[in-house]
N, C-alpha and C. Protein backbone atom coordinates (compact mmCIF):
# COMPACT_ATOMS: atom_id res chain seq x y z
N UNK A 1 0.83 -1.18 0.00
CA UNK A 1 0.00 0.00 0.00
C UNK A 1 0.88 1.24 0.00
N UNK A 2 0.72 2.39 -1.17
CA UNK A 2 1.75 3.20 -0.58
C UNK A 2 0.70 4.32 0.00
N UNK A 3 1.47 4.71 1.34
CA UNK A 3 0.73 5.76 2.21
C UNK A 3 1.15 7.09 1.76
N UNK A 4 2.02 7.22 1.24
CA UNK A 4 2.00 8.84 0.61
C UNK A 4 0.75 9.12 -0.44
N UNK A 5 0.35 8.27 -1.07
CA UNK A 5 -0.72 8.12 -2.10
C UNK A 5 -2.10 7.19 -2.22
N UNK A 6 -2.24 6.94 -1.51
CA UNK A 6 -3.34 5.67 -0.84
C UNK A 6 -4.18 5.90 -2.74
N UNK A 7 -4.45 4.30 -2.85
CA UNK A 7 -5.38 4.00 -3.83
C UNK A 7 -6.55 4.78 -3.72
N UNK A 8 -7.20 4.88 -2.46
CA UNK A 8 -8.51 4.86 -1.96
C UNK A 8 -8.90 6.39 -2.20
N UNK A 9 -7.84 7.45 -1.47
CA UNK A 9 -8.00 8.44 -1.78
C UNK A 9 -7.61 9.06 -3.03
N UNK A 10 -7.08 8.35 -4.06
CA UNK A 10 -7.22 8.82 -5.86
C UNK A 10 -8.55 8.68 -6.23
N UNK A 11 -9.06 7.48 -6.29
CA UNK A 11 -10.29 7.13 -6.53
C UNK A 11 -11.48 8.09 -6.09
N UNK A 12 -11.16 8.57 -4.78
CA UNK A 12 -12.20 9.33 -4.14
C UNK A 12 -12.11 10.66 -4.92
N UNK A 13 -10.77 10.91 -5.27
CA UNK A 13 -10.61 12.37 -6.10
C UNK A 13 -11.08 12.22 -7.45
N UNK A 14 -11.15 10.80 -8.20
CA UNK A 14 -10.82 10.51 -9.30
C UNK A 14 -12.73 10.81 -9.64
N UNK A 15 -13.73 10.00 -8.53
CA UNK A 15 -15.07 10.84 -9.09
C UNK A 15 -15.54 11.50 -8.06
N UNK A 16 -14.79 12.50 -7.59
CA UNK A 16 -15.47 13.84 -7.73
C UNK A 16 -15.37 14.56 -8.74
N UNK A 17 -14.17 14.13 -9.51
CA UNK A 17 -14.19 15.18 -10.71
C UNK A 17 -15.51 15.49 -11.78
N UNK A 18 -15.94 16.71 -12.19
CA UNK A 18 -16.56 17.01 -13.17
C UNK A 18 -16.14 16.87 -14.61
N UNK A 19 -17.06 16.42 -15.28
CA UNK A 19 -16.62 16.13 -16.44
C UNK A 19 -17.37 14.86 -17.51
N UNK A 20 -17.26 15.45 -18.94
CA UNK A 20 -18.32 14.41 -19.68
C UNK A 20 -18.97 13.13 -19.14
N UNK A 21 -17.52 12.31 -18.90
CA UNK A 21 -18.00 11.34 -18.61
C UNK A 21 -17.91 10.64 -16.87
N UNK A 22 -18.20 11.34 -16.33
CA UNK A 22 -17.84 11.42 -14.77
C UNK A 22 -19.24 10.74 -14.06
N UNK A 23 -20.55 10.55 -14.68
CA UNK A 23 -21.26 9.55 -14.20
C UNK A 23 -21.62 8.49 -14.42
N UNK A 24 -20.76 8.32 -15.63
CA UNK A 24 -20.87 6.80 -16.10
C UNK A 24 -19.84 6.33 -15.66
N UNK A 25 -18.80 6.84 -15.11
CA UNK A 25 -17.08 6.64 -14.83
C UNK A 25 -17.41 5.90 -13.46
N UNK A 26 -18.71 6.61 -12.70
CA UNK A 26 -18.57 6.62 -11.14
C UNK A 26 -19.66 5.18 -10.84
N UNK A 27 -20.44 5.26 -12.16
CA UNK A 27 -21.01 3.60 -12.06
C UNK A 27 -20.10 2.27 -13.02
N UNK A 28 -19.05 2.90 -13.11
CA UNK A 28 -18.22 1.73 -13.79
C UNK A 28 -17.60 0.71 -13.17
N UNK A 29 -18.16 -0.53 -12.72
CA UNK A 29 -17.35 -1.57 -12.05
C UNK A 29 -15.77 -1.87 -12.81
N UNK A 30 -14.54 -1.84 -11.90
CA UNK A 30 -13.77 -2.43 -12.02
C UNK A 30 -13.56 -3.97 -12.69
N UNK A 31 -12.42 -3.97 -13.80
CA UNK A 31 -12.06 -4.81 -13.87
C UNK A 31 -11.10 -5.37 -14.00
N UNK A 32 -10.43 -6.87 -13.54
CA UNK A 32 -9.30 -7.10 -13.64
C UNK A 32 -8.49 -7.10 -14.94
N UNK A 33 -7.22 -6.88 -14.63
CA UNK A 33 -6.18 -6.76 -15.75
C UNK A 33 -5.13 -7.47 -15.75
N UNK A 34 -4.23 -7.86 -16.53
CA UNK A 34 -2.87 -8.93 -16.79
C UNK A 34 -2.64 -8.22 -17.02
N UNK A 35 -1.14 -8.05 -16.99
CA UNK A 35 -0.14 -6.81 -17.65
C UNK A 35 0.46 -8.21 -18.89
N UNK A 36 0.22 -9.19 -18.70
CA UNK A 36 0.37 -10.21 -19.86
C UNK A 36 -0.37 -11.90 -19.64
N UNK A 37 -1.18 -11.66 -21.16
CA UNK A 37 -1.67 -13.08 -20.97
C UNK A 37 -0.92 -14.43 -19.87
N UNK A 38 -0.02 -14.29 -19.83
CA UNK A 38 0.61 -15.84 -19.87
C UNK A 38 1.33 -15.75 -18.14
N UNK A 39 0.43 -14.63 -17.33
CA UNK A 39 0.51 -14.16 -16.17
C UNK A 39 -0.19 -15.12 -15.54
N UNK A 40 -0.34 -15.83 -14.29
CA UNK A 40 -1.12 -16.71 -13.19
C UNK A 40 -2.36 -15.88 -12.58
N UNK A 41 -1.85 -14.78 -12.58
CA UNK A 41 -2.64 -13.91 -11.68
C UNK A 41 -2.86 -12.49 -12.02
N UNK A 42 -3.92 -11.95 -11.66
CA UNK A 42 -4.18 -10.71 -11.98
C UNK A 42 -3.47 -9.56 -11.92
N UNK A 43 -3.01 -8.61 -12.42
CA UNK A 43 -2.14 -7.54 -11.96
C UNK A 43 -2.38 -6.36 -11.35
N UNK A 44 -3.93 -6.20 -11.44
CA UNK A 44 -4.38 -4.92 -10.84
C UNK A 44 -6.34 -5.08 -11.59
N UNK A 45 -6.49 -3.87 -11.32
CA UNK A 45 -7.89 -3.60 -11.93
C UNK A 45 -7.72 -2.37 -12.83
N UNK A 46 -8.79 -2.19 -13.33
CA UNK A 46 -8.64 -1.13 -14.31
C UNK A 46 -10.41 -0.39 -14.69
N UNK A 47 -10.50 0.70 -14.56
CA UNK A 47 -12.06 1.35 -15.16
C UNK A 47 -11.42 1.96 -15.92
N UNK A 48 -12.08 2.19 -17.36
CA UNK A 48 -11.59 2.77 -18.42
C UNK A 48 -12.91 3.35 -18.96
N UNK A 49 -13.66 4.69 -18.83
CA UNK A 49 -14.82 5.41 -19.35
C UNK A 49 -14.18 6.64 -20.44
N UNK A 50 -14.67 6.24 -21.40
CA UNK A 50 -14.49 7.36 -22.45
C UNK A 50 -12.67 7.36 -22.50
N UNK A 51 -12.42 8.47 -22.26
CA UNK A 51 -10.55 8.82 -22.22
C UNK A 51 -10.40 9.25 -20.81
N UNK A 52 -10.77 8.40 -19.73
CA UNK A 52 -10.24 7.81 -18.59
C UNK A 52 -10.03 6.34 -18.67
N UNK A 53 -8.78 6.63 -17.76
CA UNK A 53 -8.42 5.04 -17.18
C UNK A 53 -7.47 5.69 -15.84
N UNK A 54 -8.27 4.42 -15.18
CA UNK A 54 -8.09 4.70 -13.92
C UNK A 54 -7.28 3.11 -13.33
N UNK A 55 -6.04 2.74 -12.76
CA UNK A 55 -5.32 1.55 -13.21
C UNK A 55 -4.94 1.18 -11.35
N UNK A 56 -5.18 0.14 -10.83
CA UNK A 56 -4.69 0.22 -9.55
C UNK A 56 -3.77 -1.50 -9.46
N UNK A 57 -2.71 -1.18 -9.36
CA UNK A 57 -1.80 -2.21 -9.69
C UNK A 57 -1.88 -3.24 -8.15
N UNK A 58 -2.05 -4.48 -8.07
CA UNK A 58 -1.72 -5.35 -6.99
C UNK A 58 -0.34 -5.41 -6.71
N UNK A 59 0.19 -5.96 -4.96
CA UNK A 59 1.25 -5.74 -4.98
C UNK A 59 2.50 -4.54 -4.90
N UNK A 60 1.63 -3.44 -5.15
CA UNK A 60 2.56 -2.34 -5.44
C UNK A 60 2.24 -1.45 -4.74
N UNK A 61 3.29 -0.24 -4.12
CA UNK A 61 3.37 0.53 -3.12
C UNK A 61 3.93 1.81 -3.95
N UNK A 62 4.36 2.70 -3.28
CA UNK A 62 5.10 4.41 -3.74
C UNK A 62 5.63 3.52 -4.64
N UNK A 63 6.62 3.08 -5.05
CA UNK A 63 8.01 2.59 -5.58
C UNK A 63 7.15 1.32 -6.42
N UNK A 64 6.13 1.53 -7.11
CA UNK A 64 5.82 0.69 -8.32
C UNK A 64 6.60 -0.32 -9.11
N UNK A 65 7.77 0.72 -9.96
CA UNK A 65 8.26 0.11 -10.89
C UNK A 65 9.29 -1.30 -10.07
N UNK A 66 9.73 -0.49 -8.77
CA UNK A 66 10.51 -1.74 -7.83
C UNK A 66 9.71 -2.82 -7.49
N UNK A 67 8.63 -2.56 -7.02
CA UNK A 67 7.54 -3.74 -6.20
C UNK A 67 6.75 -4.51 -7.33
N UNK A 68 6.56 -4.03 -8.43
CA UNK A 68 6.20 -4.73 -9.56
C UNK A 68 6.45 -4.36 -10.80
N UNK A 69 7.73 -4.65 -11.56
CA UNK A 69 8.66 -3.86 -12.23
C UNK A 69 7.52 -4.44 -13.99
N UNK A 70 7.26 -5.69 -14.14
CA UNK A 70 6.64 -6.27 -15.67
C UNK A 70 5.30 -5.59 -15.96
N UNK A 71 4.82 -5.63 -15.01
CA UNK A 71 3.15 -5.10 -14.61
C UNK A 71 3.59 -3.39 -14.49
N UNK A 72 4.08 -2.78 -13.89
CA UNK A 72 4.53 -1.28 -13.98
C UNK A 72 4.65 -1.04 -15.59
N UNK A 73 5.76 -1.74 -16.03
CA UNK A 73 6.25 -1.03 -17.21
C UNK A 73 5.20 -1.26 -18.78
N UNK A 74 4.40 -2.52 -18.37
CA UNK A 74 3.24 -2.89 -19.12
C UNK A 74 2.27 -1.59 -19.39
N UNK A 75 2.05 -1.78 -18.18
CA UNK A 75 0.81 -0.79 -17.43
C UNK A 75 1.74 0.82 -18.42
N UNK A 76 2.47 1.47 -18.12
CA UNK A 76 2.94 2.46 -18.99
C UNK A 76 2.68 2.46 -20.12
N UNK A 77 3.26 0.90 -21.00
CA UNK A 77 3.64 0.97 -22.23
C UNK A 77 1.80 1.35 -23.29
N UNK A 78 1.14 0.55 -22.25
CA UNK A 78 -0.34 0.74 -22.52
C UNK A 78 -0.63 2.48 -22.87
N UNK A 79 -0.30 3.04 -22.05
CA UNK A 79 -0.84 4.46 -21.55
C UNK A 79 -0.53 5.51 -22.83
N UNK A 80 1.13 5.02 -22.99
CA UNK A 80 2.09 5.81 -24.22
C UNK A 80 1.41 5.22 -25.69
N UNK A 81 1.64 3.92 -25.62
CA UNK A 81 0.98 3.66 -27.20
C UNK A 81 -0.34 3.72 -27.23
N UNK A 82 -1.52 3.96 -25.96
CA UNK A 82 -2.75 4.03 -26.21
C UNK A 82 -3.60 2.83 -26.68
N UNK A 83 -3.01 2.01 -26.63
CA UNK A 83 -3.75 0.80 -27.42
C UNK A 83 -4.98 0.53 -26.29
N UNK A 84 -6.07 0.18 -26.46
CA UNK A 84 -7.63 0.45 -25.40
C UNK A 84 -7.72 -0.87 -25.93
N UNK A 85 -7.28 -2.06 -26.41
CA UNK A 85 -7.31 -3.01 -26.21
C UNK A 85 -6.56 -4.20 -25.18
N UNK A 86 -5.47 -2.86 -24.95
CA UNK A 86 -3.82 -3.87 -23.92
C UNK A 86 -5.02 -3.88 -22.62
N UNK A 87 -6.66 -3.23 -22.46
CA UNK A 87 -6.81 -3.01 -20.97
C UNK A 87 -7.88 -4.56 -21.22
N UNK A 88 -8.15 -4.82 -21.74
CA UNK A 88 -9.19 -6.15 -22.27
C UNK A 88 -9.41 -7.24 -20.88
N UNK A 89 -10.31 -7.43 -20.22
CA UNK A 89 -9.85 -8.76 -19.48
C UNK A 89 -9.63 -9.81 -19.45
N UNK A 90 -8.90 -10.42 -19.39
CA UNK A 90 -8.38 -11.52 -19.71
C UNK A 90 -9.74 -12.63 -19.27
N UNK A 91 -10.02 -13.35 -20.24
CA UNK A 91 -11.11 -14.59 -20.37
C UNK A 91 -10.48 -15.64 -19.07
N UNK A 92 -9.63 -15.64 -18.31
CA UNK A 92 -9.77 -16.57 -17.24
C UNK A 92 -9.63 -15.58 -15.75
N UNK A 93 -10.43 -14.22 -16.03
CA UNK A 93 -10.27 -13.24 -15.00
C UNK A 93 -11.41 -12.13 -14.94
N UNK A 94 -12.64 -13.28 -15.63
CA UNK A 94 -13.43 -11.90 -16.30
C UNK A 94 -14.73 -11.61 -14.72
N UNK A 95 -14.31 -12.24 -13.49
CA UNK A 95 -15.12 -11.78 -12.36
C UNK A 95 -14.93 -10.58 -11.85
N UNK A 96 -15.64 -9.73 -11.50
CA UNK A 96 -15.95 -8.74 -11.02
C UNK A 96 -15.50 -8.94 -9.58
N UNK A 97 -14.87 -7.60 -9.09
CA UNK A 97 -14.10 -7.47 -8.00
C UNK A 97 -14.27 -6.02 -7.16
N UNK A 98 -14.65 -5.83 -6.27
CA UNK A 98 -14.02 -3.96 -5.69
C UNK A 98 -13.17 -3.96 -5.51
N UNK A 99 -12.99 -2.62 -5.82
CA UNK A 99 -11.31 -2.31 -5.23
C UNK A 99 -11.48 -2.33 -3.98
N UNK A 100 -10.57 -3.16 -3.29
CA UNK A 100 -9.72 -3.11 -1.93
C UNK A 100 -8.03 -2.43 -1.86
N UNK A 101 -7.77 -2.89 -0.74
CA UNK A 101 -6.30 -2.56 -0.36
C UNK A 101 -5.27 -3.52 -1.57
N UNK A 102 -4.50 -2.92 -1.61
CA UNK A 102 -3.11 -3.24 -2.71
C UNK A 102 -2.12 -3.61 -2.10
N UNK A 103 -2.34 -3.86 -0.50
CA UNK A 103 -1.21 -4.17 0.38
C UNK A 103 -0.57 -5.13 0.24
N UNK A 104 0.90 -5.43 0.26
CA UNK A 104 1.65 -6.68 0.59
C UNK A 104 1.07 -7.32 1.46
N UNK A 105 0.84 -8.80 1.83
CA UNK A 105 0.54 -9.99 2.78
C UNK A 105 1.20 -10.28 3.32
């Protein structure tokens, strides 16, 4: 969990915001994401409304790219080339989840 930046309180900032699509954003269930097919496990969640995406990585604290360096740099490479298909859920991950804590165990 990183405490300089808590998930919980982005999210909380993320719909208050005003904006086109800010009430369909705020009924958008989360969904899980692979930063690559051939992953065991999920890498985070992801809501993506209109030209938001909103990305909360498992595992990972302040220091991202250290605590989950494949899934970090994925998660980027998505953002830069834009591809709105890299966010797709993966067919053995397609259950619905809330966001919780991102904490280490």
């Amino acid at each position: 969990m990183d405490t300089l930046f808590p998930s919980q309180n982005l999210q909380e900032y993320f719909r208050s915001l005003k904006w086109p699509g800010a009430t369909e954003f705020r009924k958008a269930e989360p969904q899980h994401w692979k930063a690559y097919p051939s992953y065991r496990s999920v890498s985070g969640l992801v809501i993506r409304v209109r030209n938001m995406t909103d990305v909360v990585l498992f595992r990972a604290g302040h220091y991202t790219a250290v605590d989950e360096p494949d899934a970090a740099n994925k998660m980027i490479l998505n953002f830069i080339e834009g591809d709105a298909n890299a966010w797709e859920t993966p067919d053995d991950a397609k259950t619905h989840e809330k966001r919780g804590s991102t904490e280490r165990g």
